[in-house]
C-alpha atoms as a PDB file:
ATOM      1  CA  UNK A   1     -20.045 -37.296  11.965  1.00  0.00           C
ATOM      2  CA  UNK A   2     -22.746 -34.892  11.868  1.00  0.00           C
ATOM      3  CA  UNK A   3     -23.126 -31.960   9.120  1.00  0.00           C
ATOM      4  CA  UNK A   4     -23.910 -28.771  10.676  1.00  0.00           C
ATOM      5  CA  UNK A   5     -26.852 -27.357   9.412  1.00  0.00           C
ATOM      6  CA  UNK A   6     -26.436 -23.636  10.561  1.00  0.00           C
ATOM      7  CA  UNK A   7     -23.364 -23.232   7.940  1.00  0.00           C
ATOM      8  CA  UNK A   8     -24.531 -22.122   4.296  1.00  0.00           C
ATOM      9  CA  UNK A   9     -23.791 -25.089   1.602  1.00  0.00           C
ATOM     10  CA  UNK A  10     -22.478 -22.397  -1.378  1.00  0.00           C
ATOM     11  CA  UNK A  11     -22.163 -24.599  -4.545  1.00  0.00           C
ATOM     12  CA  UNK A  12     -19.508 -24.353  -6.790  1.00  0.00           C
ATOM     13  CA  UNK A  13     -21.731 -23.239 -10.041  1.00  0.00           C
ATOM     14  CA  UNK A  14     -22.292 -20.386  -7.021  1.00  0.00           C
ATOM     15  CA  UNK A  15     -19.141 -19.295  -6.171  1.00  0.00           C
ATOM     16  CA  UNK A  16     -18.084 -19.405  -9.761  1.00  0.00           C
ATOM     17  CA  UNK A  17     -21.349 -16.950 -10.664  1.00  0.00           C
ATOM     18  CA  UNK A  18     -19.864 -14.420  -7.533  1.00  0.00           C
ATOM     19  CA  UNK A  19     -16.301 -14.715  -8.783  1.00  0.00           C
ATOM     20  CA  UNK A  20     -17.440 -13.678 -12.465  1.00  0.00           C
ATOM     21  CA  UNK A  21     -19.855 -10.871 -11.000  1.00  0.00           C
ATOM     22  CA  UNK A  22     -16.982  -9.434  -8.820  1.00  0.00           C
ATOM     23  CA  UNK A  23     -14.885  -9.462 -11.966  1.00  0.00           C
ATOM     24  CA  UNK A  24     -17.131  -7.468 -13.965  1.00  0.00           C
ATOM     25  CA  UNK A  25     -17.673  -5.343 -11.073  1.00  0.00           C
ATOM     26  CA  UNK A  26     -13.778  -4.823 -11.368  1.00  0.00           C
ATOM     27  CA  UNK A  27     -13.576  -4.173 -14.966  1.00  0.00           C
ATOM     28  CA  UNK A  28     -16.955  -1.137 -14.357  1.00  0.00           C
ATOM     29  CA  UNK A  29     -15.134   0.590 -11.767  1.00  0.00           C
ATOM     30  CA  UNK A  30     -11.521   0.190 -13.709  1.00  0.00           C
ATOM     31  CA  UNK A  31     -13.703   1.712 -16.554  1.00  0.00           C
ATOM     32  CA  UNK A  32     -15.358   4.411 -14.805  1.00  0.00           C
ATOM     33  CA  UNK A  33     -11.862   5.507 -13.529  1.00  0.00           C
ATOM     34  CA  UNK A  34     -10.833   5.654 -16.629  1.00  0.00           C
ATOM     35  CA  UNK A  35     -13.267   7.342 -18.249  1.00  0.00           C
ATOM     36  CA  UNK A  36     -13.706  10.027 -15.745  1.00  0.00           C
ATOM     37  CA  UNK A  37     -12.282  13.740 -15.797  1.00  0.00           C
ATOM     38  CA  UNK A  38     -10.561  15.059 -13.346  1.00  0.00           C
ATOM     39  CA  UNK A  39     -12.382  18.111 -11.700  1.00  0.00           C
ATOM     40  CA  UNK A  40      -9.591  20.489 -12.502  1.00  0.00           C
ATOM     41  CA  UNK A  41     -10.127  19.513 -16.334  1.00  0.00           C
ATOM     42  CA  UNK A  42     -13.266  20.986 -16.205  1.00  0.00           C
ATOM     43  CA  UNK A  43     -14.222  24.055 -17.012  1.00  0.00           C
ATOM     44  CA  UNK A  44     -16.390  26.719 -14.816  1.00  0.00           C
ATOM     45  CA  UNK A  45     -18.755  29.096 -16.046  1.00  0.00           C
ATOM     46  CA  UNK A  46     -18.270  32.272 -14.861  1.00  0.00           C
ATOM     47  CA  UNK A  47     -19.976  35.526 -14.926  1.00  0.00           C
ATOM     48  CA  UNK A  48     -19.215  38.368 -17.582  1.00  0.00           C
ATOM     49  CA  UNK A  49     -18.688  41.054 -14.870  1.00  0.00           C
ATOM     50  CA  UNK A  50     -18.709  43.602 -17.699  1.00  0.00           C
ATOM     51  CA  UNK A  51     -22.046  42.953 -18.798  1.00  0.00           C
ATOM     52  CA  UNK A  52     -23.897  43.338 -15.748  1.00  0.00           C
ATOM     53  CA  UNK A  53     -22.547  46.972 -15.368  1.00  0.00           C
ATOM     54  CA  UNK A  54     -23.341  48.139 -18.637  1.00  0.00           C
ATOM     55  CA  UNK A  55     -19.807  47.107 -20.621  1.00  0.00           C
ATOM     56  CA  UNK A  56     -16.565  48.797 -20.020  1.00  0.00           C
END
């Protein structure tokens, strides 16, 4: 039999490394979602209207 030499050889040292890299690329975005605040939790500045005519 011949090996075919147009297929990458991934070792397994490799595909261990991109299993472990995809995990913590899991656990980052699990954190990040987490961690983040919804945008109607946040607050808005917003313009004194009473001040810019001279207070009511």
């Amino acid at each position: 039999m011949q090996e075919r030499d147009d297929e990458p050889t991934v070792s397994r040292a490799e595909q261990i490394e991109a299993a472990e890299r995809e995990a913590a690329r899991q656990r980052l975005l699990a954190q990040a979602e987490a961690d983040r605040i919804p945008v109607e939790e946040t607050t808005r500045a917003v313009p004194d209207r009473r001040w810019r005519r001279g207070q009511r």
